[in-house]
C-alpha atoms as a PDB file:
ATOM      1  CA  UNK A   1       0.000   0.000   0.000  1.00  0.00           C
ATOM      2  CA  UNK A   2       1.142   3.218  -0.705  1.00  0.00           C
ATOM      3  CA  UNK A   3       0.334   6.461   1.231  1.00  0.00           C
ATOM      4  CA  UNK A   4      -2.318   9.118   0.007  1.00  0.00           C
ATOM      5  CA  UNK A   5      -2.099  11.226   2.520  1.00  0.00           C
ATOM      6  CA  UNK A   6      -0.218  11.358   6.422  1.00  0.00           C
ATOM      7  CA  UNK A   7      -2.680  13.022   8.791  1.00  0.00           C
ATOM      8  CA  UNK A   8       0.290  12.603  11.382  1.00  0.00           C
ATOM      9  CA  UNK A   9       3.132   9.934  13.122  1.00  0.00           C
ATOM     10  CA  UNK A  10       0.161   7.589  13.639  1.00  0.00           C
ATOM     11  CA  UNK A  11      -2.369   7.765  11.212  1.00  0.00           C
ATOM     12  CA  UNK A  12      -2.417   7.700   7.171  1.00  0.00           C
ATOM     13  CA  UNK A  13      -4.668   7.459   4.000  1.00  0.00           C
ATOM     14  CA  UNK A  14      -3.587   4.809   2.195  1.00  0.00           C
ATOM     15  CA  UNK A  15      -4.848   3.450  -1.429  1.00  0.00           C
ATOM     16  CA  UNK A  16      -5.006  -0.775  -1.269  1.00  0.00           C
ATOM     17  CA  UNK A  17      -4.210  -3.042  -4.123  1.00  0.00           C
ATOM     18  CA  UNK A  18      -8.001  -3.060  -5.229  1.00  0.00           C
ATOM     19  CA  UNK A  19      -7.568   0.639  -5.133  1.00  0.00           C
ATOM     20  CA  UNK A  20      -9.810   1.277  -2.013  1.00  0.00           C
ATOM     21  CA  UNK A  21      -9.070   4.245   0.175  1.00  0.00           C
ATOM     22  CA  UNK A  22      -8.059   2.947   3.805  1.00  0.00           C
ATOM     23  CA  UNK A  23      -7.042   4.288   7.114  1.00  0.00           C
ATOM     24  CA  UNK A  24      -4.229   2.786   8.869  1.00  0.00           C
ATOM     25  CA  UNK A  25      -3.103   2.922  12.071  1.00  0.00           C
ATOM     26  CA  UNK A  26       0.270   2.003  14.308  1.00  0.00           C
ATOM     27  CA  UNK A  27       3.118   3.703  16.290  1.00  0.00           C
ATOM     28  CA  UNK A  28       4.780   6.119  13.819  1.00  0.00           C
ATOM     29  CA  UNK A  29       3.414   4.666  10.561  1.00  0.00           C
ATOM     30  CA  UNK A  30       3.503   8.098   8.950  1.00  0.00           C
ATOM     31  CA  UNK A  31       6.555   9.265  10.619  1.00  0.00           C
ATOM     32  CA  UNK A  32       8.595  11.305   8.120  1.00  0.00           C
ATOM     33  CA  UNK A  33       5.727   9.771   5.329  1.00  0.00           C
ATOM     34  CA  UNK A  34       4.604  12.275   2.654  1.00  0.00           C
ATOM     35  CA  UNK A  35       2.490  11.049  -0.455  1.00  0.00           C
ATOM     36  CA  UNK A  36       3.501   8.317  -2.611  1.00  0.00           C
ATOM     37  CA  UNK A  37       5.698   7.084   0.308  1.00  0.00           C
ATOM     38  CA  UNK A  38       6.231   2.800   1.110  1.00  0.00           C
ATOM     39  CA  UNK A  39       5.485   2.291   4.530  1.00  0.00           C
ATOM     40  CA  UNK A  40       6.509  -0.121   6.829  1.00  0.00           C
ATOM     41  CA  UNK A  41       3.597  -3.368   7.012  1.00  0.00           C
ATOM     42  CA  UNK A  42       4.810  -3.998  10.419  1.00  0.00           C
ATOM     43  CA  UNK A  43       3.870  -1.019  12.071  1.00  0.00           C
ATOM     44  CA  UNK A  44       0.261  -1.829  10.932  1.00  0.00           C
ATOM     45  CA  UNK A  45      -1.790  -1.821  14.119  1.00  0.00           C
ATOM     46  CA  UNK A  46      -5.398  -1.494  12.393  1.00  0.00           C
ATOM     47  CA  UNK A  47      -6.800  -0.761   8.680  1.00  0.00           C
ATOM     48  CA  UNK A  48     -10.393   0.584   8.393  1.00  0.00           C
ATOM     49  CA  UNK A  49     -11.631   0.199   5.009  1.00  0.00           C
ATOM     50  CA  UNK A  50     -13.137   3.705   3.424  1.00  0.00           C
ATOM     51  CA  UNK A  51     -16.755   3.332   2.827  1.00  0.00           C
ATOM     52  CA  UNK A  52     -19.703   5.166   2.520  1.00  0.00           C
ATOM     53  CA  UNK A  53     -20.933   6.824   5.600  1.00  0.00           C
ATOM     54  CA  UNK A  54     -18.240   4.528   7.617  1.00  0.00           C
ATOM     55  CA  UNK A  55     -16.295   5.486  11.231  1.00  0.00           C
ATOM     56  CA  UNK A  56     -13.339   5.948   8.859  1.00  0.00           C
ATOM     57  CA  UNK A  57     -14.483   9.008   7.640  1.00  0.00           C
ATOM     58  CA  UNK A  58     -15.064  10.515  10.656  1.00  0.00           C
ATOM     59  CA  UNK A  59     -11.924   8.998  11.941  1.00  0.00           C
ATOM     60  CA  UNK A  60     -10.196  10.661   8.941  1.00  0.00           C
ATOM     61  CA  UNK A  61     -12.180  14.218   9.783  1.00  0.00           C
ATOM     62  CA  UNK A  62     -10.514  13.744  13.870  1.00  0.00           C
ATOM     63  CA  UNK A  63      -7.294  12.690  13.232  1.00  0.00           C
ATOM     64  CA  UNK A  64      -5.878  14.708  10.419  1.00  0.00           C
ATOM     65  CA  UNK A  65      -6.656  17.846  12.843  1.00  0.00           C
ATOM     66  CA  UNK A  66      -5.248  16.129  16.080  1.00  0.00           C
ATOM     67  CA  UNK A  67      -2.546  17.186  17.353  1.00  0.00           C
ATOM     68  CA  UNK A  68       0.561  14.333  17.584  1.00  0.00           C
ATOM     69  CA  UNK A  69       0.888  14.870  20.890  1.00  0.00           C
ATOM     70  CA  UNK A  70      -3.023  13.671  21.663  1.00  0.00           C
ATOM     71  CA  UNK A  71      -3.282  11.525  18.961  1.00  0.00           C
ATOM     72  CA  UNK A  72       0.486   9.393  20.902  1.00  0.00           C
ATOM     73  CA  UNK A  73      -1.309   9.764  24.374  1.00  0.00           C
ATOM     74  CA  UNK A  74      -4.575   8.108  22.768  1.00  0.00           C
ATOM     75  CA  UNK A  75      -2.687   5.336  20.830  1.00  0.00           C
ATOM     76  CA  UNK A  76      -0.867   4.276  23.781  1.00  0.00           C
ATOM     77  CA  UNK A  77      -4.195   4.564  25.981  1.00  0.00           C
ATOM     78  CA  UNK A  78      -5.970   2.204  23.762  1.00  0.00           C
ATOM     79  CA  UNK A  79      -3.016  -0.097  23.894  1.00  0.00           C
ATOM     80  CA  UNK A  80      -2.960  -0.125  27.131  1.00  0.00           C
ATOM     81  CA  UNK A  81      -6.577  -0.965  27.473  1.00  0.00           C
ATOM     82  CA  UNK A  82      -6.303  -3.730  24.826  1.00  0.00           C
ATOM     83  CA  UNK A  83      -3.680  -5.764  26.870  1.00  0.00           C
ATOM     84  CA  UNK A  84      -5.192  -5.052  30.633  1.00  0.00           C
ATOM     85  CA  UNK A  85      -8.615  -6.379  29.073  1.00  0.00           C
ATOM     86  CA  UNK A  86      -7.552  -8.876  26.675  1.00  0.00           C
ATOM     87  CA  UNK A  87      -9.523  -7.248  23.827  1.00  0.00           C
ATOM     88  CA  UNK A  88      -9.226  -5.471  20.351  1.00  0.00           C
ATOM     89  CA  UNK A  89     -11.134  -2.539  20.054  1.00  0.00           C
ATOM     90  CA  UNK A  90     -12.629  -1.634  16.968  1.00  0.00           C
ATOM     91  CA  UNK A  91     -12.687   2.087  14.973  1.00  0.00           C
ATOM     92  CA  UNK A  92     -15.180   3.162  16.996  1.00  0.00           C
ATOM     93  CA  UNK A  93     -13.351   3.280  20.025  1.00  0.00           C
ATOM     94  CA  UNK A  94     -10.434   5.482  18.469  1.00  0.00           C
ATOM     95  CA  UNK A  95     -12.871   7.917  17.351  1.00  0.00           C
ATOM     96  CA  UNK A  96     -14.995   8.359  20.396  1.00  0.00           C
ATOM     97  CA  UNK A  97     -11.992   8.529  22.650  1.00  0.00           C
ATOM     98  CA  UNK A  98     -10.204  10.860  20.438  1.00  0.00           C
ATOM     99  CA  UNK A  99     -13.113  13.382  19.849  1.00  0.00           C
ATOM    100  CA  UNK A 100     -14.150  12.954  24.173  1.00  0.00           C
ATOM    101  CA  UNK A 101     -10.353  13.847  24.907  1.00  0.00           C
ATOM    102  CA  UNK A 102      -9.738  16.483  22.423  1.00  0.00           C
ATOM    103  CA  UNK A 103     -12.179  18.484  23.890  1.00  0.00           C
ATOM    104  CA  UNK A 104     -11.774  17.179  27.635  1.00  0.00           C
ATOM    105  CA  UNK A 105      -8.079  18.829  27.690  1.00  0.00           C
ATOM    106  CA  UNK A 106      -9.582  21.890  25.477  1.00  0.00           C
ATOM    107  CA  UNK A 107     -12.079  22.209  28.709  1.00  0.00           C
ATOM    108  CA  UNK A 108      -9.604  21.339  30.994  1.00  0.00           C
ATOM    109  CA  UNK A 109      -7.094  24.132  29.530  1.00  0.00           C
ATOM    110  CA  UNK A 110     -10.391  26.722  29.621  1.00  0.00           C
ATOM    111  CA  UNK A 111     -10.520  26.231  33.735  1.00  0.00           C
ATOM    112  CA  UNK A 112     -13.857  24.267  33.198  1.00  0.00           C
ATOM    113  CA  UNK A 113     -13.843  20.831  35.494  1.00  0.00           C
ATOM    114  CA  UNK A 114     -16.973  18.492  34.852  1.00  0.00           C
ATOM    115  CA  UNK A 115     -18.642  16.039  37.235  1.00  0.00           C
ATOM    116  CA  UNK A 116     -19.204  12.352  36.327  1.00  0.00           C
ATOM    117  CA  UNK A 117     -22.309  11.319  38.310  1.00  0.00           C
ATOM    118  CA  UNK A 118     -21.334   7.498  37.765  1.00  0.00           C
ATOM    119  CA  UNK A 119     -18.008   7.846  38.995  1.00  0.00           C
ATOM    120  CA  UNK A 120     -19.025   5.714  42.427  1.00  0.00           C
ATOM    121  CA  UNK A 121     -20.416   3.082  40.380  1.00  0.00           C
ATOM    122  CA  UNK A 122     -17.690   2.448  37.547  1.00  0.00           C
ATOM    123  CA  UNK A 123     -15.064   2.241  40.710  1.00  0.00           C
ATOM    124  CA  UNK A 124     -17.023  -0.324  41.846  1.00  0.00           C
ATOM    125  CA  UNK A 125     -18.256  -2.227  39.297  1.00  0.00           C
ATOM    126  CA  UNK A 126     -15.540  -1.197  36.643  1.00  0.00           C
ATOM    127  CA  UNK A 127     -12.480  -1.748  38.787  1.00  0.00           C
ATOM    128  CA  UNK A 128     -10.482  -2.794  35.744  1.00  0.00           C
ATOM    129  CA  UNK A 129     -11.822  -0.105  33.676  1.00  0.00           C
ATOM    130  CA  UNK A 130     -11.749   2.610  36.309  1.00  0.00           C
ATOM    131  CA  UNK A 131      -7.487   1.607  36.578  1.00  0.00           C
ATOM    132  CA  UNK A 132      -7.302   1.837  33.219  1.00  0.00           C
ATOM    133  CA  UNK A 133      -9.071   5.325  33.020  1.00  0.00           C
ATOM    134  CA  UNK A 134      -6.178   6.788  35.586  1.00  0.00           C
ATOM    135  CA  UNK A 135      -3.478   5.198  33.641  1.00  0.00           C
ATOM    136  CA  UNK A 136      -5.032   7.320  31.202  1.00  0.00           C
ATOM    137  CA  UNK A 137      -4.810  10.696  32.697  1.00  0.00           C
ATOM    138  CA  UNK A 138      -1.182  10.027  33.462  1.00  0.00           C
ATOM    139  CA  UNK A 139      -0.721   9.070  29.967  1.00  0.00           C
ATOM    140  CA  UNK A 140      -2.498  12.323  28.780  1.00  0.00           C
ATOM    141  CA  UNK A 141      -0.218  14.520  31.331  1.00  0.00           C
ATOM    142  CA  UNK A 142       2.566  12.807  30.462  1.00  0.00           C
ATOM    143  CA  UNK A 143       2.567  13.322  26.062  1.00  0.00           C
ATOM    144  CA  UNK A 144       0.351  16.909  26.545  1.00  0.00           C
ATOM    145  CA  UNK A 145       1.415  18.467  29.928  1.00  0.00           C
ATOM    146  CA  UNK A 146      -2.308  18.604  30.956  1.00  0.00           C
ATOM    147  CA  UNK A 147      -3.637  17.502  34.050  1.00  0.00           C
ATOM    148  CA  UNK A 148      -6.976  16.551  33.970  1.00  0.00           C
ATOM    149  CA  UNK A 149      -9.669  16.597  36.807  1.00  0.00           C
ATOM    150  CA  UNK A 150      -9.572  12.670  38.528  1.00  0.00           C
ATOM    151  CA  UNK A 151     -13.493  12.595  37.421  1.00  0.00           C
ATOM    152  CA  UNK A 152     -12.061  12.287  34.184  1.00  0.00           C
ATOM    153  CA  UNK A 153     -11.195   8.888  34.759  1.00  0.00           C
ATOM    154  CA  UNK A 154     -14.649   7.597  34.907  1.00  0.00           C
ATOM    155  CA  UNK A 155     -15.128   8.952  31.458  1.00  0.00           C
ATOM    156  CA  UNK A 156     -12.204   7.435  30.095  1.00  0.00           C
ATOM    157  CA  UNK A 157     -13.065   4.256  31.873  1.00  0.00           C
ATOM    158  CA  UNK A 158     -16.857   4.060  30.411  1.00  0.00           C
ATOM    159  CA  UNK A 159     -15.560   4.060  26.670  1.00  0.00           C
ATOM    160  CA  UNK A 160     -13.844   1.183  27.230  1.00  0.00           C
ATOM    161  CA  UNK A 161     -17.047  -0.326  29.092  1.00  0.00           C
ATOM    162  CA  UNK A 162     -18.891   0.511  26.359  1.00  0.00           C
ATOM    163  CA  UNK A 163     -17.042  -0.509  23.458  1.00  0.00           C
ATOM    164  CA  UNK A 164     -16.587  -4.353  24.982  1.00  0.00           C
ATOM    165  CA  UNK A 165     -20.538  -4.335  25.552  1.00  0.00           C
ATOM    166  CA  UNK A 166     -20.610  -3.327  21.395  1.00  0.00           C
ATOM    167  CA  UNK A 167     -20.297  -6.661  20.790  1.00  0.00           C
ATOM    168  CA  UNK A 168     -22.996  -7.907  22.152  1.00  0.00           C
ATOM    169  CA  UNK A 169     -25.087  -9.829  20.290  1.00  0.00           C
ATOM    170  CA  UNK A 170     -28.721  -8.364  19.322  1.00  0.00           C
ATOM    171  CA  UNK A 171     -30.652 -10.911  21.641  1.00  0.00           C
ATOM    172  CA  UNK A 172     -28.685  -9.492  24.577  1.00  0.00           C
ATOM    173  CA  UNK A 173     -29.338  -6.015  23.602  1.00  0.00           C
ATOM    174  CA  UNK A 174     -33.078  -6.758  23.363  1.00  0.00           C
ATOM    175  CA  UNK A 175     -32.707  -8.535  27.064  1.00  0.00           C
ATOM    176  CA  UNK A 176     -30.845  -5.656  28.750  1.00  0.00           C
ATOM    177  CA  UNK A 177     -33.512  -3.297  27.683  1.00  0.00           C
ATOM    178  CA  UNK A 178     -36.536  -5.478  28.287  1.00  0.00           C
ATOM    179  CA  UNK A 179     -34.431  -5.923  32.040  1.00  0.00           C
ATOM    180  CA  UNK A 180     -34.029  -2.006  32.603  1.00  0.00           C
ATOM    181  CA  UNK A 181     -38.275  -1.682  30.973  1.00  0.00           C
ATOM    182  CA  UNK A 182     -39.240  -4.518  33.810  1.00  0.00           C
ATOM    183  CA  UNK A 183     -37.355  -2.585  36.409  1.00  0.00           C
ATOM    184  CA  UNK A 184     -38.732   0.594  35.476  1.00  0.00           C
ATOM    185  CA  UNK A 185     -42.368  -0.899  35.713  1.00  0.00           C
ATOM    186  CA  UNK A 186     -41.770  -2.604  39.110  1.00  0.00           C
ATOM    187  CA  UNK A 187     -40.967   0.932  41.135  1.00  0.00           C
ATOM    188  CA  UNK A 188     -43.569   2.726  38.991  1.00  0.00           C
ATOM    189  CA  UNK A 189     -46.161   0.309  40.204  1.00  0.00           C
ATOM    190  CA  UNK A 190     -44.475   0.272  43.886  1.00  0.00           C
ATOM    191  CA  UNK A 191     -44.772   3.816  44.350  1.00  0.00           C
ATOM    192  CA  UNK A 192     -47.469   4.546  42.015  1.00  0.00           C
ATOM    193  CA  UNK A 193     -45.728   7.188  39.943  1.00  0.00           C
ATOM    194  CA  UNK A 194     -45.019   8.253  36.190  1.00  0.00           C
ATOM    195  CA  UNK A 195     -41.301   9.343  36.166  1.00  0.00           C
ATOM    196  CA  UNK A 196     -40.314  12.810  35.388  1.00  0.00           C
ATOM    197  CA  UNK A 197     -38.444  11.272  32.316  1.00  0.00           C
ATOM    198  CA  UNK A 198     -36.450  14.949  31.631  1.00  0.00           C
ATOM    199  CA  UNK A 199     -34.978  15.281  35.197  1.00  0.00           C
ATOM    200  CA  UNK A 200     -31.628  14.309  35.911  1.00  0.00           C
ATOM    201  CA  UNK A 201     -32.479  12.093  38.886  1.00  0.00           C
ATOM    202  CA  UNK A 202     -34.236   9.478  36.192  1.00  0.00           C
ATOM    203  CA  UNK A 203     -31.614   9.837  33.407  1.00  0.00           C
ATOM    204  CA  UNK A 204     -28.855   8.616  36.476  1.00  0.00           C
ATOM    205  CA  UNK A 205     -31.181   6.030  37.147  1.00  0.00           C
ATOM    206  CA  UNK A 206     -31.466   4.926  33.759  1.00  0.00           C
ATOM    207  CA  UNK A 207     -28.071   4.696  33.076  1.00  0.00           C
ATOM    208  CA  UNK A 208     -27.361   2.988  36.267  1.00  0.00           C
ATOM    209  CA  UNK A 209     -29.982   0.510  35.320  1.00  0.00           C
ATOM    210  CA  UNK A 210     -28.590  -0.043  31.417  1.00  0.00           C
ATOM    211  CA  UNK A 211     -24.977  -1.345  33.055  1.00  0.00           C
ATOM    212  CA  UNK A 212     -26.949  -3.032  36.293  1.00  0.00           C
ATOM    213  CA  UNK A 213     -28.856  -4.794  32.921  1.00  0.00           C
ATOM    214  CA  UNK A 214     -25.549  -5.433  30.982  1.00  0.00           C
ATOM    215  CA  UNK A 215     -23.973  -7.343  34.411  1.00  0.00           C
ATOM    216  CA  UNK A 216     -27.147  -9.428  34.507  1.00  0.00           C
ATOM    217  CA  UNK A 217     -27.179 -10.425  31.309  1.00  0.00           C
ATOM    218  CA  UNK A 218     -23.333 -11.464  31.029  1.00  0.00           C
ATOM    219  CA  UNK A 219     -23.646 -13.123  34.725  1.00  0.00           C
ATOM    220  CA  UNK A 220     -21.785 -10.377  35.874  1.00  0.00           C
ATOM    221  CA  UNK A 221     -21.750 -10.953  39.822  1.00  0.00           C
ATOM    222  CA  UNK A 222     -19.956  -8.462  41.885  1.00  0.00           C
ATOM    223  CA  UNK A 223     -19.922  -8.727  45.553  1.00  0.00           C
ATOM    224  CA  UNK A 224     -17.703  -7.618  48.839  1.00  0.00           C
ATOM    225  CA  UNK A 225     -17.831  -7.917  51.818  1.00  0.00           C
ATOM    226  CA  UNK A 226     -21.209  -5.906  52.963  1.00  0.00           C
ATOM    227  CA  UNK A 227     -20.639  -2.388  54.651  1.00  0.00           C
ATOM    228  CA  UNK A 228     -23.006  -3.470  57.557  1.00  0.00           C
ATOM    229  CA  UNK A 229     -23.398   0.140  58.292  1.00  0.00           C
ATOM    230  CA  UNK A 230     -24.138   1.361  55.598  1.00  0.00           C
ATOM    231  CA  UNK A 231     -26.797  -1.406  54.659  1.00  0.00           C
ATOM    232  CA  UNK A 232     -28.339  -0.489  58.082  1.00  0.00           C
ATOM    233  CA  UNK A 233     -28.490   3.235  57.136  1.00  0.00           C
ATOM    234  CA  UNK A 234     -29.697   2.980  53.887  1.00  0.00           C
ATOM    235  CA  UNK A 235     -32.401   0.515  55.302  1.00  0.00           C
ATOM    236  CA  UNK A 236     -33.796   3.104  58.120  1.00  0.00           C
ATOM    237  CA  UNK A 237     -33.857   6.278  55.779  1.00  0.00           C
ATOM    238  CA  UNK A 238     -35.046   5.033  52.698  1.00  0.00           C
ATOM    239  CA  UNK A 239     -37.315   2.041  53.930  1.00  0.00           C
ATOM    240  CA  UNK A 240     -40.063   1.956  50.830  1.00  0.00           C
ATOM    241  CA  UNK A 241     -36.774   2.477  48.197  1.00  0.00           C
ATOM    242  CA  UNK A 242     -34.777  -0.610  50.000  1.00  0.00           C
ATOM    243  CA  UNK A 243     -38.249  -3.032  49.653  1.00  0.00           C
ATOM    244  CA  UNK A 244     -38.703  -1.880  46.218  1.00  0.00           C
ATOM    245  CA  UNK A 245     -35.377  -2.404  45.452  1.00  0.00           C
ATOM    246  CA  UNK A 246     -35.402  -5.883  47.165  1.00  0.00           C
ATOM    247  CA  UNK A 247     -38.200  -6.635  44.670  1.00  0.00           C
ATOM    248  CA  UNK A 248     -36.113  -5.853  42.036  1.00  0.00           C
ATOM    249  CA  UNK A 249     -34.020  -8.155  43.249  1.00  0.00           C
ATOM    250  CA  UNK A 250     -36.446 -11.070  43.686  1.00  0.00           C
ATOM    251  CA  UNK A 251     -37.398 -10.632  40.165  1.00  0.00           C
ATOM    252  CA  UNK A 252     -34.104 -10.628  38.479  1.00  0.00           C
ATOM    253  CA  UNK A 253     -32.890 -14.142  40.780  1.00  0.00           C
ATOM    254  CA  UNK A 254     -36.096 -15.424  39.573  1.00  0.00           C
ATOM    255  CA  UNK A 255     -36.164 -14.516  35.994  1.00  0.00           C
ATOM    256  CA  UNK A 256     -32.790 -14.319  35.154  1.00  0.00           C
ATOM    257  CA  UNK A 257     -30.812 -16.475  37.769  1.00  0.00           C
ATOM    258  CA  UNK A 258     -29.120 -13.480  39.577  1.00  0.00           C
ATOM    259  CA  UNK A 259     -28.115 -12.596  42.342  1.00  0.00           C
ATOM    260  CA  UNK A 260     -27.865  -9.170  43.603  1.00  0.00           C
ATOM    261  CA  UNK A 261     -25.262  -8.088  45.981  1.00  0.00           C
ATOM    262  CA  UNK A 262     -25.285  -5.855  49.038  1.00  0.00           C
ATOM    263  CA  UNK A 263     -23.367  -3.322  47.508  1.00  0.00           C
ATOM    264  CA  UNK A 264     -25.624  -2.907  43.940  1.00  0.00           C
ATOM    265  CA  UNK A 265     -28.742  -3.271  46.285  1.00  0.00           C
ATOM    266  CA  UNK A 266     -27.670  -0.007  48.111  1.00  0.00           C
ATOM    267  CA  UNK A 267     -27.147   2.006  44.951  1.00  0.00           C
ATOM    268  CA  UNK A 268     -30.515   0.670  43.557  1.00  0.00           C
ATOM    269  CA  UNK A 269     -32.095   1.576  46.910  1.00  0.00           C
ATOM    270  CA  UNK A 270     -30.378   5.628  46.659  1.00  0.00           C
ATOM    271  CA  UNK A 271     -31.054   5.942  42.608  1.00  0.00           C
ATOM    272  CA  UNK A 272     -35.062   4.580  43.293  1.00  0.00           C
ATOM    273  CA  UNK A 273     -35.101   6.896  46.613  1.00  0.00           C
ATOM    274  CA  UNK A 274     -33.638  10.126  44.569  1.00  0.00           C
ATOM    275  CA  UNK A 275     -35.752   9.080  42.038  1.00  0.00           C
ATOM    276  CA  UNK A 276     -39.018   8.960  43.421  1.00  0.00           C
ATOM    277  CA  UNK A 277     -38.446  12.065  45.196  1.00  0.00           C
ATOM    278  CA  UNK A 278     -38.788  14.087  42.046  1.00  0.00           C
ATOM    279  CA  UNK A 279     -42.100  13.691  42.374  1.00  0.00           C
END
């Protein structure tokens, strides 16, 4: 293949033998490239076919505006990520992670710090991820000299969460959302309420329940050892959340063989509590 166009060290436009535009990725594949230019096959990391209204286009539109120094910092992330999790991530990944920190070091730069609200739950339930998201920053600091907020951890930590749940197949899909529908219907008919579906209480709750769905469906069992105290508090101040949530967790040990542990039953308990007291 020969190059087309270098976009920078990591990522060209190259023309294949059946004359199809790709984009290829690896550690300094475009290194002192220009057009026209051989390149080393062993530096080949990944090749995304050009096609109509593909990721590579958009990966193309990111990366040939990125500078080296973000676009090293993301290669290495991804890297990282792929041997701590024993999986290949597809285009998809490199583009959402790109675009997310692009901007997340433009914001960061600007004085303007944001809040993930799921940051408790991915350090619980995302342990590997979570690690994975502070290797991250350090990685960012280290090639850009930026030091990001910690929250930004969580963020980095839920692409990788959500690009292994990508390939799911479609039957799981449809179970995690017919989970997260049943769940929705069991506190609406324990508390008698329709949801305010635009407040942000109910979107957290949402999203909580889409990853509480994903760990169900992939027998995804997390447990330590019970914080006695808190159980016991959460129990006394938020006694109708903690039996609707213990119905919740009847129903998914009956219908879907799992079992719920003490820690996911107190975050079930607050989100249904906050929840409910939109109303």
């Amino acid at each position: 293949m020969k190059i087309e166009k270098v976009y920078n060290n990591n990522v060209v436009l190259a023309k294949a033998g059946d004359s199809s535009e790709v984009i290829v990725m690896g550690k300094g594949i475009g290194f002192q490239k220009r057009s026209g230019d051989v390149f080393d096959k062993s530096l080949i990391e990944k090749t995304f076919v050009i096609q109509e209204n593909d990721s590579a286009d958009q990966l193309k539109a990111i990366y040939q505006d990125l500078p080296q120094e973000e676009s090293d910092a993301i290669f290495k992330i991804i890297q990282e990520a792929e041997t701590r999790l024993n999986h290949i991530f597809q285009a998809n990944v490199y583009l959402t992670l790109a675009d997310h920190i692009h901007y997340a070091i433009q914001r960061t730069k600007e004085g303007i710090d944001l809040t993930n609200p799921l940051a408790f739950e991915v350090k619980k339930f995302y342990r590997r991820e979570y690690e994975l998201g502070k290797i991250g920053l350090e990685l960012i600091a280290e090639h850009t000299g930026v030091m990001m907020a910690p929250d930004e951890a969580t963020s980095i930590a839920l692409h990788f969460v959500n690009a292994q749940k990508e390939g799911q197949l479609i039957e799981e899909t449809m179970k995690v959302t017919r989970i997260v529908q049943d769940i929705l219907n069991i506190v609406r008919l324990h508390f008698g309420v329709a949801f305010d579906e635009e407040s942000i209480s109910y979107n957290r709750f949402y999203t909580h329940l889409q990853y509480f769905a994903q760990r169900v469906v992939m027998g995804e069992v997390f447990q330590t050892a019970p914080d006695t105290f808190l159980v016991e508090q959460v129990k006394a101040n938020y006694p109708a959340a903690y039996t609707c949530a213990n119905k919740i967790s009847t129903y998914v040990g009956a219908a879907h063989h799992f079992q719920v542990g003490t820690d996911e039953l107190v975050y079930l308990t607050i989100h249904i509590h906050r929840v409910v007291q939109q109303k």
